[in-house]
Structures are given as C-alpha cells and as structure tokens.
C-alpha atoms as a PDB file:
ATOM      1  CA  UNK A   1      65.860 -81.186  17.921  1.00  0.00           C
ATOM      2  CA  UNK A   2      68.342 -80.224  20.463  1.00  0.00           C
ATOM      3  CA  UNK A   3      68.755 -80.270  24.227  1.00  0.00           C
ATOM      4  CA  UNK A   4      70.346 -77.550  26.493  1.00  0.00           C
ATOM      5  CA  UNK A   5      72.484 -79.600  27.490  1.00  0.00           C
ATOM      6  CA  UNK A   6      74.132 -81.195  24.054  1.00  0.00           C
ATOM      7  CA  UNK A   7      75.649 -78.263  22.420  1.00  0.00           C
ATOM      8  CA  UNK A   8      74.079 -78.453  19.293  1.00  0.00           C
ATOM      9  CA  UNK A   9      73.060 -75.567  17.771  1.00  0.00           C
ATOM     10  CA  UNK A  10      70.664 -74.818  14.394  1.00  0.00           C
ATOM     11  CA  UNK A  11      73.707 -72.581  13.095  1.00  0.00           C
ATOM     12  CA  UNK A  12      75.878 -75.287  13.865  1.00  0.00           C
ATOM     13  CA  UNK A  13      73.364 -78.225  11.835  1.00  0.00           C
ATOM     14  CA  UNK A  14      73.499 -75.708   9.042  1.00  0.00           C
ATOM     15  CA  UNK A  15      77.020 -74.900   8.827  1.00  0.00           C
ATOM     16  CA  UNK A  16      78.207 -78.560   9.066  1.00  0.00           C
ATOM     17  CA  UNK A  17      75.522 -79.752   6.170  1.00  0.00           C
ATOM     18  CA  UNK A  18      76.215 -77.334   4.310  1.00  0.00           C
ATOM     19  CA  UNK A  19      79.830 -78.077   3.947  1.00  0.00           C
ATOM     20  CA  UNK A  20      78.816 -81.740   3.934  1.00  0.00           C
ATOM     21  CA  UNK A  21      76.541 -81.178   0.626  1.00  0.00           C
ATOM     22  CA  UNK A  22      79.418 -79.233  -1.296  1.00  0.00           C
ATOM     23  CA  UNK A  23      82.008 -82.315  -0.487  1.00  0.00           C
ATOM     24  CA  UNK A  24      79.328 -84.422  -1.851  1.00  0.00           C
ATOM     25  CA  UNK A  25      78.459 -82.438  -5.151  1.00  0.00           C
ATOM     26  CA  UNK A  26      82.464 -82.393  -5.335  1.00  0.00           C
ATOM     27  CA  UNK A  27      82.826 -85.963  -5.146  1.00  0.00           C
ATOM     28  CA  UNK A  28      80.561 -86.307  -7.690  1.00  0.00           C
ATOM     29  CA  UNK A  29      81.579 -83.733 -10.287  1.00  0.00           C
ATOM     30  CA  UNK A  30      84.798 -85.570  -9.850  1.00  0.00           C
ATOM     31  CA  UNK A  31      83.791 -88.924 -10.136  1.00  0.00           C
ATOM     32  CA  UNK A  32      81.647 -87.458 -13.457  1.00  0.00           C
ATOM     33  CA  UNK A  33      84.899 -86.379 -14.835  1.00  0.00           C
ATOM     34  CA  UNK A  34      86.935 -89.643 -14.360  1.00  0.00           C
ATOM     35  CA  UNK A  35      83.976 -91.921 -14.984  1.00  0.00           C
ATOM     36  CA  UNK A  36      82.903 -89.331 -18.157  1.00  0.00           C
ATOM     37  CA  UNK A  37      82.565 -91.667 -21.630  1.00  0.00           C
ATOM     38  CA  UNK A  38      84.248 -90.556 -25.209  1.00  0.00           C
ATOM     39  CA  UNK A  39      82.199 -87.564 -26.604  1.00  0.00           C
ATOM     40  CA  UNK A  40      80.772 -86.770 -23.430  1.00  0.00           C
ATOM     41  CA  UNK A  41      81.550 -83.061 -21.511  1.00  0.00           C
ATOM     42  CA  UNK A  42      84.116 -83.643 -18.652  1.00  0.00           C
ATOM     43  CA  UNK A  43      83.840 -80.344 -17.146  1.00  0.00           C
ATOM     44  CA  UNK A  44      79.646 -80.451 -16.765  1.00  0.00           C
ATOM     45  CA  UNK A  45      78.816 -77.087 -15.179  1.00  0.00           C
ATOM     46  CA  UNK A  46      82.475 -76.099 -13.648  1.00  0.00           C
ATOM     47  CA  UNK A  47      82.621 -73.475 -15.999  1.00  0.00           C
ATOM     48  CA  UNK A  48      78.818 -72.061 -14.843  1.00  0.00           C
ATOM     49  CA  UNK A  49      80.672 -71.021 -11.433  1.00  0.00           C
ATOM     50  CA  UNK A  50      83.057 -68.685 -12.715  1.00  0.00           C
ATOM     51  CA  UNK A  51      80.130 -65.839 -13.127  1.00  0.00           C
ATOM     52  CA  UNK A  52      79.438 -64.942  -9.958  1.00  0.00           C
ATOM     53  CA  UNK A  53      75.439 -64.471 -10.074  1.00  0.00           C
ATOM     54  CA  UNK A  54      75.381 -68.378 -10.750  1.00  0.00           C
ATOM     55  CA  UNK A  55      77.489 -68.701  -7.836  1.00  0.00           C
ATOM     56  CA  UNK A  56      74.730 -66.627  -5.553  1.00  0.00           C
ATOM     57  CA  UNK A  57      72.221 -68.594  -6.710  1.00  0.00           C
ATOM     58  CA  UNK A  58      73.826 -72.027  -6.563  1.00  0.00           C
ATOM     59  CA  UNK A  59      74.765 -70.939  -2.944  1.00  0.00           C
ATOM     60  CA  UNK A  60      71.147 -69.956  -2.327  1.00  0.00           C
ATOM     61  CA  UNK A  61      69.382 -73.264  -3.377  1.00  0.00           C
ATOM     62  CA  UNK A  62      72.340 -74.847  -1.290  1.00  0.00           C
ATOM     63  CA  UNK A  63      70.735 -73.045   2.124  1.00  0.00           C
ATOM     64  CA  UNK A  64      67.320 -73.318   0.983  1.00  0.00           C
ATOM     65  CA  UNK A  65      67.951 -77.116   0.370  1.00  0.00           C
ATOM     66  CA  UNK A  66      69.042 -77.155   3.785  1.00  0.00           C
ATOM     67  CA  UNK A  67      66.768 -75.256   5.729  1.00  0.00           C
ATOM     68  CA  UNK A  68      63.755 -77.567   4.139  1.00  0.00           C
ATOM     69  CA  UNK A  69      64.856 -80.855   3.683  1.00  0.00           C
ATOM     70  CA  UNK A  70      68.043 -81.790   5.650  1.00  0.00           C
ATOM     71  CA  UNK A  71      67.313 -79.971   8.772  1.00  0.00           C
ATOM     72  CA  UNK A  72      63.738 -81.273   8.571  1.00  0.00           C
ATOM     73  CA  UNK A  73      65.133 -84.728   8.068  1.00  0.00           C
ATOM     74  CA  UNK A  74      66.941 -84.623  11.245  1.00  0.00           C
ATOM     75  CA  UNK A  75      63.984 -83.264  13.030  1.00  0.00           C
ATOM     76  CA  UNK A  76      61.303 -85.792  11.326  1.00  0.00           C
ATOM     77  CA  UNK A  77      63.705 -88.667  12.436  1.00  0.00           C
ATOM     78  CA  UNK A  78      64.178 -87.522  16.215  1.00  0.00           C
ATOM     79  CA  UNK A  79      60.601 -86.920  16.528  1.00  0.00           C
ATOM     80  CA  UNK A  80      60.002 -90.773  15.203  1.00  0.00           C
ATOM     81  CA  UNK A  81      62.852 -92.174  17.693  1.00  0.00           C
ATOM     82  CA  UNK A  82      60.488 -90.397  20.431  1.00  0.00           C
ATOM     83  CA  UNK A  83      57.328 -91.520  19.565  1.00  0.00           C
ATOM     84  CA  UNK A  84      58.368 -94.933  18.344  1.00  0.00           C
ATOM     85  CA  UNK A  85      61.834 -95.959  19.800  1.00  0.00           C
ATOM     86  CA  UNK A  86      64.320 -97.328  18.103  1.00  0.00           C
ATOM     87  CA  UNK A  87      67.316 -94.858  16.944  1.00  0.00           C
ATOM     88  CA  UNK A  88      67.280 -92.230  14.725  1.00  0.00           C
ATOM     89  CA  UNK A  89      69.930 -92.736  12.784  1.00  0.00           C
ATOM     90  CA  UNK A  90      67.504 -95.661  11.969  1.00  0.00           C
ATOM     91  CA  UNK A  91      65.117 -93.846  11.214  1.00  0.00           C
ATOM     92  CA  UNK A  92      67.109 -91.165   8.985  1.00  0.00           C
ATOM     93  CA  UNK A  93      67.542 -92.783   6.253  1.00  0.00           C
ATOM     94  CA  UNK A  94      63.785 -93.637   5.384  1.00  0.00           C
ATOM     95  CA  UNK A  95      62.603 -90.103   6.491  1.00  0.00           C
ATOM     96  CA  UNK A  96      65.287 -88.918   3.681  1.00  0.00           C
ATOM     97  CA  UNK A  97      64.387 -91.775   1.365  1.00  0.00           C
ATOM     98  CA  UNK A  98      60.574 -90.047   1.472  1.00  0.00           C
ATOM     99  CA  UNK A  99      62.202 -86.110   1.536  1.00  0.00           C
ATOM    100  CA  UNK A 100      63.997 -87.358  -1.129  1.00  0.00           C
ATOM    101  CA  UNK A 101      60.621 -87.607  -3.402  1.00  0.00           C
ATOM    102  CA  UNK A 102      60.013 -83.943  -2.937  1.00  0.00           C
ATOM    103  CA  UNK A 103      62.909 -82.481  -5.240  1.00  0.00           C
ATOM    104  CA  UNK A 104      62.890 -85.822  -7.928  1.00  0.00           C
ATOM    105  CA  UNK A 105      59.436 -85.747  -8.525  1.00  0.00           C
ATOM    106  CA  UNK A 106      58.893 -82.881 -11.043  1.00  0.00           C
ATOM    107  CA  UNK A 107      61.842 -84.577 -13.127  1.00  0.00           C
ATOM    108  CA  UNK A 108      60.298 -87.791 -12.831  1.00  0.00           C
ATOM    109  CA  UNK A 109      56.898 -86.758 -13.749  1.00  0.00           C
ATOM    110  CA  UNK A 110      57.734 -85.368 -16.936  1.00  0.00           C
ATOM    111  CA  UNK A 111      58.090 -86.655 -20.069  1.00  0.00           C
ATOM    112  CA  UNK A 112      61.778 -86.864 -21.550  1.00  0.00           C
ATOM    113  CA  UNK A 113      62.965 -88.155 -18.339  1.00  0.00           C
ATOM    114  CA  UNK A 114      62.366 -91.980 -18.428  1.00  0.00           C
ATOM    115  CA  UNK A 115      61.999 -94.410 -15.113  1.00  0.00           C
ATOM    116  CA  UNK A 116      65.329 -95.449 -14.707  1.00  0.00           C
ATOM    117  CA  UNK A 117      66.806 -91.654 -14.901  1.00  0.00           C
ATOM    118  CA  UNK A 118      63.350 -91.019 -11.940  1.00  0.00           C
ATOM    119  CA  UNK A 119      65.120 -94.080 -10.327  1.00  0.00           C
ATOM    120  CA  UNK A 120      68.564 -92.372 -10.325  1.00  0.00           C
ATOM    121  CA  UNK A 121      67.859 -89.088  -9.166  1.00  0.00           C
ATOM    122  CA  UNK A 122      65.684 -90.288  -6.229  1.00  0.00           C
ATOM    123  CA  UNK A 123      68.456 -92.802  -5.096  1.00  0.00           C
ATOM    124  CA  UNK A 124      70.672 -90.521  -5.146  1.00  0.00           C
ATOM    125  CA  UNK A 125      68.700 -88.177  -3.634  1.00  0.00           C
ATOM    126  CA  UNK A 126      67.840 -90.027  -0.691  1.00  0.00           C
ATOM    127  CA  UNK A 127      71.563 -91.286  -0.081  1.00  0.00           C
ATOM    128  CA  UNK A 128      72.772 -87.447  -0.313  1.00  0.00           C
ATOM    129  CA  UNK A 129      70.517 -86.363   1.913  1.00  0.00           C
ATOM    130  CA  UNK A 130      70.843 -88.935   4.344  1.00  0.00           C
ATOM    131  CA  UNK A 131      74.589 -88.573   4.757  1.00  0.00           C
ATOM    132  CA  UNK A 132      73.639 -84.355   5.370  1.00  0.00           C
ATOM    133  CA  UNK A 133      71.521 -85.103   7.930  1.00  0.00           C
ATOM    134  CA  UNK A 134      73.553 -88.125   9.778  1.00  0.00           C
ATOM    135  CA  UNK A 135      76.618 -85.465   9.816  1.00  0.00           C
ATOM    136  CA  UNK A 136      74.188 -82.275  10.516  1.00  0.00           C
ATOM    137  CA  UNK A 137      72.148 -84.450  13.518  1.00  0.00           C
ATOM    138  CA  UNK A 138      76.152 -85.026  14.820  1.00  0.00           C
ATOM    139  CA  UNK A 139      77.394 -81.224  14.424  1.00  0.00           C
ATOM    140  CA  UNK A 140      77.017 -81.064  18.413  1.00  0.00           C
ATOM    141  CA  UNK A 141      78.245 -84.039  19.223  1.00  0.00           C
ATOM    142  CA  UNK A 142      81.264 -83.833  18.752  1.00  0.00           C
ATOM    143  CA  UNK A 143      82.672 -81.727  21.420  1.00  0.00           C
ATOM    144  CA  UNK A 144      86.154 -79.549  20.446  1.00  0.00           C
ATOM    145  CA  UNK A 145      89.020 -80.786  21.940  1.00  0.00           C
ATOM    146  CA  UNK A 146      89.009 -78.082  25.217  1.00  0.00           C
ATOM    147  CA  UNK A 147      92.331 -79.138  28.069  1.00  0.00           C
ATOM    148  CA  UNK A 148      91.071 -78.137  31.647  1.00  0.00           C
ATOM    149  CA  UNK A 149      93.845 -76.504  33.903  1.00  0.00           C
ATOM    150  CA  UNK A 150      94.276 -78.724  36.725  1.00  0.00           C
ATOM    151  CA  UNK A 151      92.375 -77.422  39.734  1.00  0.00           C
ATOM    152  CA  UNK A 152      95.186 -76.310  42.380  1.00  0.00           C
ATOM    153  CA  UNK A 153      96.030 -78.285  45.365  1.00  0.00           C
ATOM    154  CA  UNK A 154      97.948 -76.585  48.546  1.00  0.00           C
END
C-alpha cells in the first residue's frame, strides 16, 4: 500500500478518510435540509448526536467503515494497477463501486425497500467511498510545506 519512501502512513490513510467521510455525511445532512419537501423532518438524526452513547457508536461504525472498506479500497486498487497497469485512481472507483455492494445489500434485499431506493443507496455508496479512498490513497502525498535553511557557504 505504501512505500518507504512516500510518506504515507496507515494512521495517516485513516485520519484523512475519516475526516473526509464526516465532510461528506455533512454535506449531505445539509443538502437534506435545504432540499427537504413540506411535511418532511429537516433535522433527520441531528438531534440523535446530542446523547453521547450515539455519538460513540456513530464514531465507531465511522472507523470500522474505514478500516474494512475504504482502506481496503485503496489497497484492492493498487494491487490491480500492479498486476494489470493502468492507474489506480482508475481503478478506484470500480473496486468501490463493488465494496460498495457489501453495506447496500442487506437493505436492498429486503422487502420494504424497493429497487430504485437499492439503486440509491449503492450509488451513493460507491461515489462516497470512492472520494474516501481517492483522498485516503493521497494522505502521503502531499508533503507539508517544510523551508530548508540554506546550506552555508564560506
């Protein structure tokens, strides 16, 4: 996943999607709220994260969601630049289209939920998790801005 030489570091790939997944959700509890119809609840589950369990465990399936689908993601779609060619960020986005199956499923397989809503929640699925692991596969990339002291001359 990671070379000696490139800086990037697991705690790093976690860190960065991980703050990558809570802009998302953000951007689309707000964009729920603005696009929310007459009748409908505008706040959703803001008012959920003002106990603090929920908070614990929200945070919890945030890492977990991390640790087995965007990090794998990343790894999947190096592993397929290597053996195939091509790039990965190529790649990426049909490794997450397929990770994506893994949480949607259950909700698509059972019976309220209709095709369309299955079609929903895996397209956005795949398109979350594929902007996670673009920005996670980049956390070492991008190296902090470090000034060098000029080396002396006599």
């Amino acid at each position: 996943m990671s070379g000696p030489d490139d800086g990037r570091t697991f705690a790093r790939m976690l860190w960065v999607s991980m703050v990558v997944l809570v802009l998302e959700a953000a951007v689309t509890w707000v964009g729920n709220v603005v696009l929310a119809g007459p009748g409908e609840d505008r706040l959703g589950l803001l008012p959920a994260f003002r106990q603090p369990s929920l908070l614990t465990a929200w945070f919890l399936g945030l890492l977990l969601a991390v640790v087995f689908l965007v990090i794998p993601t990343v790894w999947l779609a190096e592993e397929l630049e290597r053996r195939f060619g091509g790039r990965a960020d190529g790649w990426t986005p049909a490794v997450a289209a397929l990770a994506a199956t893994v949480p949607v499923l259950p909700r698509a397989l059972t019976e309220t939920a209709g095709p369309a809503a299955g079609a929903k929640a895996w397209l956005t699925g795949a398109l979350v998790l594929t902007v996670a692991a673009l920005a996670a596969r980049r956390a070492g990339r991008i190296r902090a801005l470090r000034v060098k002291a000029p080396a002396p001359t006599n």
